[in-house]
PDB file of N, CA and C in Angstrom:
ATOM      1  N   UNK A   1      53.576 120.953  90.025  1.00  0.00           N
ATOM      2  CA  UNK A   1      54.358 120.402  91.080  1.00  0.00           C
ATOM      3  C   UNK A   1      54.042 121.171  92.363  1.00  0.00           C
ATOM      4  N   UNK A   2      53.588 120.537  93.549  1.00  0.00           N
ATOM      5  CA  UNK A   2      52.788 121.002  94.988  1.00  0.00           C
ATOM      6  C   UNK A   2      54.730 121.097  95.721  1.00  0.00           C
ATOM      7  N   UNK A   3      54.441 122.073  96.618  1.00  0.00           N
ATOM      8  CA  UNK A   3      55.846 121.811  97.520  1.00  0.00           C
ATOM      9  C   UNK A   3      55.320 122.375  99.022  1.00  0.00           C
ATOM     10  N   UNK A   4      55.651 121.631 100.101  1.00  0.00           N
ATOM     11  CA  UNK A   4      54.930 122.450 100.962  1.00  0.00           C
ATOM     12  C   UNK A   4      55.361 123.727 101.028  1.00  0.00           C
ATOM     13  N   UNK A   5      55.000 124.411 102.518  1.00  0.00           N
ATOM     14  CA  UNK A   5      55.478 125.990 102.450  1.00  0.00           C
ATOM     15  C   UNK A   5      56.345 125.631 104.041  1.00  0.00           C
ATOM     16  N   UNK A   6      56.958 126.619 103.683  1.00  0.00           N
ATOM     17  CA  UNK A   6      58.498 126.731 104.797  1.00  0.00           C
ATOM     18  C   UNK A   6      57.926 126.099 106.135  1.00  0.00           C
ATOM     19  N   UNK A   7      56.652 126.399 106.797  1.00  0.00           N
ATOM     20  CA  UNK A   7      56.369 126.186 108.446  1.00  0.00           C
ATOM     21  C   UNK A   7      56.749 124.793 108.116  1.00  0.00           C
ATOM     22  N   UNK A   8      56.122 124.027 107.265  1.00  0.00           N
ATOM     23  CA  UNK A   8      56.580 122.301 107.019  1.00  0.00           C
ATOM     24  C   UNK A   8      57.521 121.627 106.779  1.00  0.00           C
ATOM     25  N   UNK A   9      58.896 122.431 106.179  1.00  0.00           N
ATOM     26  CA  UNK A   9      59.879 122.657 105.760  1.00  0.00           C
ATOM     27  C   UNK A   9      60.331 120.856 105.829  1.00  0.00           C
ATOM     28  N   UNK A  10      60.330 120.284 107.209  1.00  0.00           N
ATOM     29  CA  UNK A  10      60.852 118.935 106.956  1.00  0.00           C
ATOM     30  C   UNK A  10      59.949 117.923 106.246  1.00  0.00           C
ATOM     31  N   UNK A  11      59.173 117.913 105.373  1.00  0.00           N
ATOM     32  CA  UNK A  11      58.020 117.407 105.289  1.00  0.00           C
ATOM     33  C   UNK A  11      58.349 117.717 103.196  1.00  0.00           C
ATOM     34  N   UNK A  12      59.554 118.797 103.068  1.00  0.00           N
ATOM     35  CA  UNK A  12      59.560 118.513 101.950  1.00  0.00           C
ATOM     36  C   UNK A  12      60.996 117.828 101.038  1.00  0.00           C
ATOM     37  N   UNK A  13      60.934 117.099 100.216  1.00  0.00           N
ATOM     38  CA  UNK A  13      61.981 116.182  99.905  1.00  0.00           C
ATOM     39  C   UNK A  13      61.914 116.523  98.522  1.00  0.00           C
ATOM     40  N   UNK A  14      63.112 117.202  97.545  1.00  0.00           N
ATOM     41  CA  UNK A  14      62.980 117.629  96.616  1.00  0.00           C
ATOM     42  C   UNK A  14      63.863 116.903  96.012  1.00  0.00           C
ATOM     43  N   UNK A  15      64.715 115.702  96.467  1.00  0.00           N
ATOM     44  CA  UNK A  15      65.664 114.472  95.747  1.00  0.00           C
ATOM     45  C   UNK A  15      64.686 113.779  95.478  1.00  0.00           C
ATOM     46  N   UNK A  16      63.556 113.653  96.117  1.00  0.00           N
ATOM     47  CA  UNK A  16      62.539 112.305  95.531  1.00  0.00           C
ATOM     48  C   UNK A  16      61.596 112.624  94.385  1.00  0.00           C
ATOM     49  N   UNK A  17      61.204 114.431  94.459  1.00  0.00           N
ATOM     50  CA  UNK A  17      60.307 114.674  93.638  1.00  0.00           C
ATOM     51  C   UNK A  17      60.904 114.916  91.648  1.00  0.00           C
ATOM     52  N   UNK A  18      60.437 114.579  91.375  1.00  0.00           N
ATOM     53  CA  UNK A  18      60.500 114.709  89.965  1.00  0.00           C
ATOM     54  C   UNK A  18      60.316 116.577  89.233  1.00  0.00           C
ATOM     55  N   UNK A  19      61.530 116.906  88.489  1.00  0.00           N
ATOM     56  CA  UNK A  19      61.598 118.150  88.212  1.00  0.00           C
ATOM     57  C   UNK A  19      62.476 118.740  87.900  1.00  0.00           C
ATOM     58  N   UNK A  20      62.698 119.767  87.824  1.00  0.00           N
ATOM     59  CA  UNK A  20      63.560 120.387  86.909  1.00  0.00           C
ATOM     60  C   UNK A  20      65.162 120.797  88.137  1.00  0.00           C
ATOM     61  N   UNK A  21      66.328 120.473  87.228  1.00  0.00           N
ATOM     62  CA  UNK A  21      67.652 120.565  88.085  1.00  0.00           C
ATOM     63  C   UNK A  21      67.963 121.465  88.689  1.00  0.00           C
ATOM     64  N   UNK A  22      66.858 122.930  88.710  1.00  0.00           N
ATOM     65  CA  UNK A  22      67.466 124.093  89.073  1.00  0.00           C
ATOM     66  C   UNK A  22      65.846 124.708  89.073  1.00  0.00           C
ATOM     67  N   UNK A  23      66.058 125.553  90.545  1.00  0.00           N
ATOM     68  CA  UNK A  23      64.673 126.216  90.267  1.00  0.00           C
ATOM     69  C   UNK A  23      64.797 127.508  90.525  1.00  0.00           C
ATOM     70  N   UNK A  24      63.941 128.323  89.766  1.00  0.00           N
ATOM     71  CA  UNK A  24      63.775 129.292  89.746  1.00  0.00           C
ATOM     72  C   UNK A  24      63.213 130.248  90.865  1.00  0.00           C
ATOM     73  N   UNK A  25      63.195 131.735  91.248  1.00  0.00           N
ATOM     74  CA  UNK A  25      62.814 132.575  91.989  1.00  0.00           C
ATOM     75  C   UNK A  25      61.364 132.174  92.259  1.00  0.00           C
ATOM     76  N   UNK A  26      60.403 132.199  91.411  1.00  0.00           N
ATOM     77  CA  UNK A  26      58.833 131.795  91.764  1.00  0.00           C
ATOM     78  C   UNK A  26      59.215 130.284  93.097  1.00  0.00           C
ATOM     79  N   UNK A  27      59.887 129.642  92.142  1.00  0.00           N
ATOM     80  CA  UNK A  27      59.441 128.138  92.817  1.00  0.00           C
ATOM     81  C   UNK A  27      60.264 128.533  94.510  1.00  0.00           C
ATOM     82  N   UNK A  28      61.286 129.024  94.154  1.00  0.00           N
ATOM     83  CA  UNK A  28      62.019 129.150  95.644  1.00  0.00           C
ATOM     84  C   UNK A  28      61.229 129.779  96.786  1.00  0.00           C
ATOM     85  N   UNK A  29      60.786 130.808  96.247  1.00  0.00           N
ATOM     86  CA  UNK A  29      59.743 131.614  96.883  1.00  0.00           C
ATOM     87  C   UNK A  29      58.825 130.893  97.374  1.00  0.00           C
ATOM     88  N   UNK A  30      58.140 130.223  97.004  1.00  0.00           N
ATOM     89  CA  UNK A  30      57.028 129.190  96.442  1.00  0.00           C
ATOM     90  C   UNK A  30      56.995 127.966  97.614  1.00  0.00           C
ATOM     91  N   UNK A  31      58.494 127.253  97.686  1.00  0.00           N
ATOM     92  CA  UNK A  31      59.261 126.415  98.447  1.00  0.00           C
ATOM     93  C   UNK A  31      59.454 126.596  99.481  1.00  0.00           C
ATOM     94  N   UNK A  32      59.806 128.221 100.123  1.00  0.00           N
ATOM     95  CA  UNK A  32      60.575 128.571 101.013  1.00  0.00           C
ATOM     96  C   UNK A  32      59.683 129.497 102.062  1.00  0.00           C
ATOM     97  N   UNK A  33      58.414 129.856 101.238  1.00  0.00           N
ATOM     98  CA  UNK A  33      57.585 130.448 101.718  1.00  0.00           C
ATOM     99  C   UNK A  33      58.569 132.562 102.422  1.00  0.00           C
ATOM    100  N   UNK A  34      59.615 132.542 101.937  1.00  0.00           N
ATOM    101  CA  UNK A  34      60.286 133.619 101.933  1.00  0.00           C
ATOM    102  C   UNK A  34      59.690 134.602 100.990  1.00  0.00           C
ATOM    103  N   UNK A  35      60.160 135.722 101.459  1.00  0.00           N
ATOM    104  CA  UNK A  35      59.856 137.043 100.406  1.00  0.00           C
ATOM    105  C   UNK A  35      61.351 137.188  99.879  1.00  0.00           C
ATOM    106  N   UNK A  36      61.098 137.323  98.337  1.00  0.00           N
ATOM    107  CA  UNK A  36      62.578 137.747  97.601  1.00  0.00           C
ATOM    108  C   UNK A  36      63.304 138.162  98.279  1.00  0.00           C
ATOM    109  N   UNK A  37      63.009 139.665  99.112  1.00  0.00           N
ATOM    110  CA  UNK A  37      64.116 140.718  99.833  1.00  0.00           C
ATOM    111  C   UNK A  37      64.584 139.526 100.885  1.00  0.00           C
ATOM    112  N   UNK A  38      63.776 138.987 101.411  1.00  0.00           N
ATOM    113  CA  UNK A  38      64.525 138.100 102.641  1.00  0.00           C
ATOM    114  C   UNK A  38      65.519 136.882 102.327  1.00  0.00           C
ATOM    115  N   UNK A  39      65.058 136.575 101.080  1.00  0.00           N
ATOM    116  CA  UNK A  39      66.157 135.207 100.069  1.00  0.00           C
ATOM    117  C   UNK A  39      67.637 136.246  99.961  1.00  0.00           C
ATOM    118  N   UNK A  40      67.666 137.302  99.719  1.00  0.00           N
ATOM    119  CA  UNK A  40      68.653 137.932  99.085  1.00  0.00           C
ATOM    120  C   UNK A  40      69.560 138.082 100.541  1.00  0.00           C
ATOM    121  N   UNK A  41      68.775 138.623 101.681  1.00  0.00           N
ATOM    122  CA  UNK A  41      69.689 138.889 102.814  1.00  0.00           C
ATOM    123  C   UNK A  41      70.120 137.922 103.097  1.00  0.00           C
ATOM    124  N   UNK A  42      69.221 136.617 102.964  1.00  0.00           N
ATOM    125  CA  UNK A  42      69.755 135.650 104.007  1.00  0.00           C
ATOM    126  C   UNK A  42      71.008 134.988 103.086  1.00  0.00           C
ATOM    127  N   UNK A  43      70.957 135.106 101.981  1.00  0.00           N
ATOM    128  CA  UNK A  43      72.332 135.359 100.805  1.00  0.00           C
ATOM    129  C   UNK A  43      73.432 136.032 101.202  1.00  0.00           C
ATOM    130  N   UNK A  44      73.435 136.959 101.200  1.00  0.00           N
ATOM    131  CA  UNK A  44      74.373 137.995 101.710  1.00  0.00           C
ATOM    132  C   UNK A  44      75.054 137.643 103.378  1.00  0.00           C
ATOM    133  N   UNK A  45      74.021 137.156 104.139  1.00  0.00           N
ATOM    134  CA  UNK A  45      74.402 136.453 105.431  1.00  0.00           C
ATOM    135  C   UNK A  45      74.967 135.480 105.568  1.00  0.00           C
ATOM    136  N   UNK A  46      74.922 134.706 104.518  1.00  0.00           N
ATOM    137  CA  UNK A  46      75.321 133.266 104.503  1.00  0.00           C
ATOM    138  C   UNK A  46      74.652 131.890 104.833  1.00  0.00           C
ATOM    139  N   UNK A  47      73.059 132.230 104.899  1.00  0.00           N
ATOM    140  CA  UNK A  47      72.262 131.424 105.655  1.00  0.00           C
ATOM    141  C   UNK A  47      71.378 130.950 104.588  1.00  0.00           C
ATOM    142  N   UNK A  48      71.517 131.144 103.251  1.00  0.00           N
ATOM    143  CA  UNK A  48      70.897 130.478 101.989  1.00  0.00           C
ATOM    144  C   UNK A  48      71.561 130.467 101.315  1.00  0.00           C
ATOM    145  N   UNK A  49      71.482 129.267 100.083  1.00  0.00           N
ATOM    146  CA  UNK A  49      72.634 129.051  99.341  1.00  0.00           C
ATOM    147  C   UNK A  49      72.169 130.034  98.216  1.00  0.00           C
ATOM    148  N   UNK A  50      73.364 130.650  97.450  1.00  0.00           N
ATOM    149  CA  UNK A  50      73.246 131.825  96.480  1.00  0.00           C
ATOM    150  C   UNK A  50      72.545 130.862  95.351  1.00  0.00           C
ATOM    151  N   UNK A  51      72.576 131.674  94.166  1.00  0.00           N
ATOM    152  CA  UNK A  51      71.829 131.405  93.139  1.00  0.00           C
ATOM    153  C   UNK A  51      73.174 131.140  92.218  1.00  0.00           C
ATOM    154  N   UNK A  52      73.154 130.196  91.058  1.00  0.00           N
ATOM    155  CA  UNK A  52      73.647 129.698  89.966  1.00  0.00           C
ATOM    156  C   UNK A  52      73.417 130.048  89.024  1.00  0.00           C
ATOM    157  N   UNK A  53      74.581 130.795  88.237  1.00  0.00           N
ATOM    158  CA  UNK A  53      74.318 131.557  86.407  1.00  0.00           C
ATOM    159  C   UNK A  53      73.900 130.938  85.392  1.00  0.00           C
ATOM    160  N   UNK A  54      72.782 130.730  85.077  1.00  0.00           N
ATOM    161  CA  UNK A  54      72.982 129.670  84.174  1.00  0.00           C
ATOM    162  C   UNK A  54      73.127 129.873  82.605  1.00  0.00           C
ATOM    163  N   UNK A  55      72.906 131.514  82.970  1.00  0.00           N
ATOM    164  CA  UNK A  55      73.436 132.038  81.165  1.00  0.00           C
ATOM    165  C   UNK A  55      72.771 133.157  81.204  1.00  0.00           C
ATOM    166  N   UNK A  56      72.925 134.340  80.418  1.00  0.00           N
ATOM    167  CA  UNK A  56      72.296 135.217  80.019  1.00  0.00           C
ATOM    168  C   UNK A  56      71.850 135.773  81.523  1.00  0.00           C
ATOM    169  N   UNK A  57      70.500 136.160  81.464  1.00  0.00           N
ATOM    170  CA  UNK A  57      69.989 137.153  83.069  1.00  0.00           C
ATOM    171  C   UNK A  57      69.325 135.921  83.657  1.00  0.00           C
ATOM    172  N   UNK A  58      69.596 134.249  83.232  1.00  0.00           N
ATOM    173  CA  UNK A  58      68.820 133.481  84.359  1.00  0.00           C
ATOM    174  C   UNK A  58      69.771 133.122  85.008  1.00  0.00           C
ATOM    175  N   UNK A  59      68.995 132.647  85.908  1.00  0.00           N
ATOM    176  CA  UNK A  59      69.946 132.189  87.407  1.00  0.00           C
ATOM    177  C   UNK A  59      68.688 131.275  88.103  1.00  0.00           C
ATOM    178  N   UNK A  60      69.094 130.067  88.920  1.00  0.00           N
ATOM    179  CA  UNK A  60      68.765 129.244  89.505  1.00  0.00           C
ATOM    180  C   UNK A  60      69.263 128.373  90.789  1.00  0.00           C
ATOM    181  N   UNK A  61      68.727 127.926  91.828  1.00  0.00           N
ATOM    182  CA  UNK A  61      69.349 127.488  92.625  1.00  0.00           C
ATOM    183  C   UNK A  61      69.218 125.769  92.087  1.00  0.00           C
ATOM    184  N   UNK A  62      70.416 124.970  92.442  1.00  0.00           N
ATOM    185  CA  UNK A  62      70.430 123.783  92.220  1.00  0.00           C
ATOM    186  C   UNK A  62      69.560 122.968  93.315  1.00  0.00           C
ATOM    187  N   UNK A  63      68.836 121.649  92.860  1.00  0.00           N
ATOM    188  CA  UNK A  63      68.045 120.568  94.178  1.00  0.00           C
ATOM    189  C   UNK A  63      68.536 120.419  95.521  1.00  0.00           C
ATOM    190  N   UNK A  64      69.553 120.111  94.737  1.00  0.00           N
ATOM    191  CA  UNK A  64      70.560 119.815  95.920  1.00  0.00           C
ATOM    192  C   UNK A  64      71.015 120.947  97.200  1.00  0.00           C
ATOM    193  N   UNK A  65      70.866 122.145  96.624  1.00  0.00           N
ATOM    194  CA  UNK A  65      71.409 123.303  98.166  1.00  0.00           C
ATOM    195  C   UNK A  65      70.223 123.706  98.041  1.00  0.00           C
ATOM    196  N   UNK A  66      69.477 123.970  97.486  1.00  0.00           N
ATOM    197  CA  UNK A  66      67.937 123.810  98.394  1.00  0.00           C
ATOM    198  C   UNK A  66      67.373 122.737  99.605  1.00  0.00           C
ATOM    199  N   UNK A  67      67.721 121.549  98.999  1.00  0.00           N
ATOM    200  CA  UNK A  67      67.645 120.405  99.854  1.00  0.00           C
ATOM    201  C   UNK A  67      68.313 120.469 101.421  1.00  0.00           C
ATOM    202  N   UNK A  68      69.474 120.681 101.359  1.00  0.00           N
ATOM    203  CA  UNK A  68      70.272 121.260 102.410  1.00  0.00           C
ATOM    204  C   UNK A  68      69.646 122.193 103.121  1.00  0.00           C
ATOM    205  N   UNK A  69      69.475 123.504 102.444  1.00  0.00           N
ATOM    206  CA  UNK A  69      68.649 124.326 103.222  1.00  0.00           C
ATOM    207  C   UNK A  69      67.151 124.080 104.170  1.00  0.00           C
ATOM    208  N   UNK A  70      66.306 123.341 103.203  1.00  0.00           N
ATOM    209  CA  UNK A  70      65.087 123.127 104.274  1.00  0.00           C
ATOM    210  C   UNK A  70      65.607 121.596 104.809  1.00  0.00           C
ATOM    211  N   UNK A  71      66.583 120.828 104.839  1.00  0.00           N
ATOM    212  CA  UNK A  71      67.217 119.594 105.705  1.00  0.00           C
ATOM    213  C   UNK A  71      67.175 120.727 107.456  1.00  0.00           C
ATOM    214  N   UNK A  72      68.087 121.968 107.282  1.00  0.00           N
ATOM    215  CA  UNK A  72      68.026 122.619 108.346  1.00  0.00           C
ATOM    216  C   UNK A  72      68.527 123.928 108.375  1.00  0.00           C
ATOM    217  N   UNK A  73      67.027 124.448 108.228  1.00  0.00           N
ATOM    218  CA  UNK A  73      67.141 126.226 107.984  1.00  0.00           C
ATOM    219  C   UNK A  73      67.860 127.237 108.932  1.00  0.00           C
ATOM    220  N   UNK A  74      67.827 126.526 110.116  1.00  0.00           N
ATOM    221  CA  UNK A  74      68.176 127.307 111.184  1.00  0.00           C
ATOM    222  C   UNK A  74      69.974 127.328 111.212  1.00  0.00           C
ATOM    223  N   UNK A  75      70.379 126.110 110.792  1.00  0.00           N
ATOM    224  CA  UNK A  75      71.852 125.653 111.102  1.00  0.00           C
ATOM    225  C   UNK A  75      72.517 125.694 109.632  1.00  0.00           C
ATOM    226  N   UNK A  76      71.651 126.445 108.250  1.00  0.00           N
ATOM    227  CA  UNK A  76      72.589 126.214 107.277  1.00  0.00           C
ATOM    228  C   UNK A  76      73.665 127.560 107.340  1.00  0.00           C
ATOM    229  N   UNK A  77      74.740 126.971 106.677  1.00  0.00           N
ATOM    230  CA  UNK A  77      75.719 128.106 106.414  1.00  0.00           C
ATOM    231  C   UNK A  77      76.582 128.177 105.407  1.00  0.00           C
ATOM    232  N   UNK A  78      76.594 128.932 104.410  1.00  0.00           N
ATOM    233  CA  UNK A  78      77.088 128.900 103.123  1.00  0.00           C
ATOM    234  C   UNK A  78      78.665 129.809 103.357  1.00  0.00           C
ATOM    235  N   UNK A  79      78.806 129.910 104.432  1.00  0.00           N
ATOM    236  CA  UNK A  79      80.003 130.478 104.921  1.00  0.00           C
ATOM    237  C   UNK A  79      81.396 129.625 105.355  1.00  0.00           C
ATOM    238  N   UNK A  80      82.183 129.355 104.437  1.00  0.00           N
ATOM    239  CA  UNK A  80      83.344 128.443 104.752  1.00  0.00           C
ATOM    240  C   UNK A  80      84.309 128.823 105.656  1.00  0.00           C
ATOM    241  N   UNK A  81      84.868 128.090 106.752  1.00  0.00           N
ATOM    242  CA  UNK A  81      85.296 128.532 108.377  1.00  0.00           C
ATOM    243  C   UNK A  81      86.976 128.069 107.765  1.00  0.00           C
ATOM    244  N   UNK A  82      87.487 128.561 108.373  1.00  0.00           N
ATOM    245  CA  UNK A  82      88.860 128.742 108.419  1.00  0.00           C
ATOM    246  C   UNK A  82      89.392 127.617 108.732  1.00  0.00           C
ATOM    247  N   UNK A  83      90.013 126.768 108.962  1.00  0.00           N
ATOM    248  CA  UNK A  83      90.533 125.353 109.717  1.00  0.00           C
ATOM    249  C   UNK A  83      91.246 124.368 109.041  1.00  0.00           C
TER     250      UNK A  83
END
């Protein structure tokens, strides 16, 4: 499975592509064209969606808040506002 790399970011559509419900660190990496340490801050910042337990020591992000994220990297926020 090809995914572009982050500079293309709108150019990739991961509701249309065929694959697995949750992807892993390689593929995110892979996807996002990020370095791990920078996935984790921008975690901690609120500007990528965290990762999902899915049992034991794996963890995965779901299609869907990936999708969100490269929809718009600059404006995502995993930070819920008061109101």
């Amino acid at each position: 499975m090809q995914f572009e790399a982050y500079a293309n970011h709108r150019h990739v559509d991961l509701s249309s592509a065929t694959g697995p419900a949750f992807f892993r660190m390689a593929d995110v990496i892979r996807i996002t064209a990020l370095s791990r340490a920078t996935l984790y801050r921008r975690i901690a910042e609120g500007k990528f969606p965290p990762p999902v337990h899915l049992g034991g020591r794996a963890c995965g992000w779901p299609r869907g808040a990936l999708q969100r994220w490269i929809d718009d990297p600059e404006g995502y926020s995993n930070i819920s506002r008061p109101g």
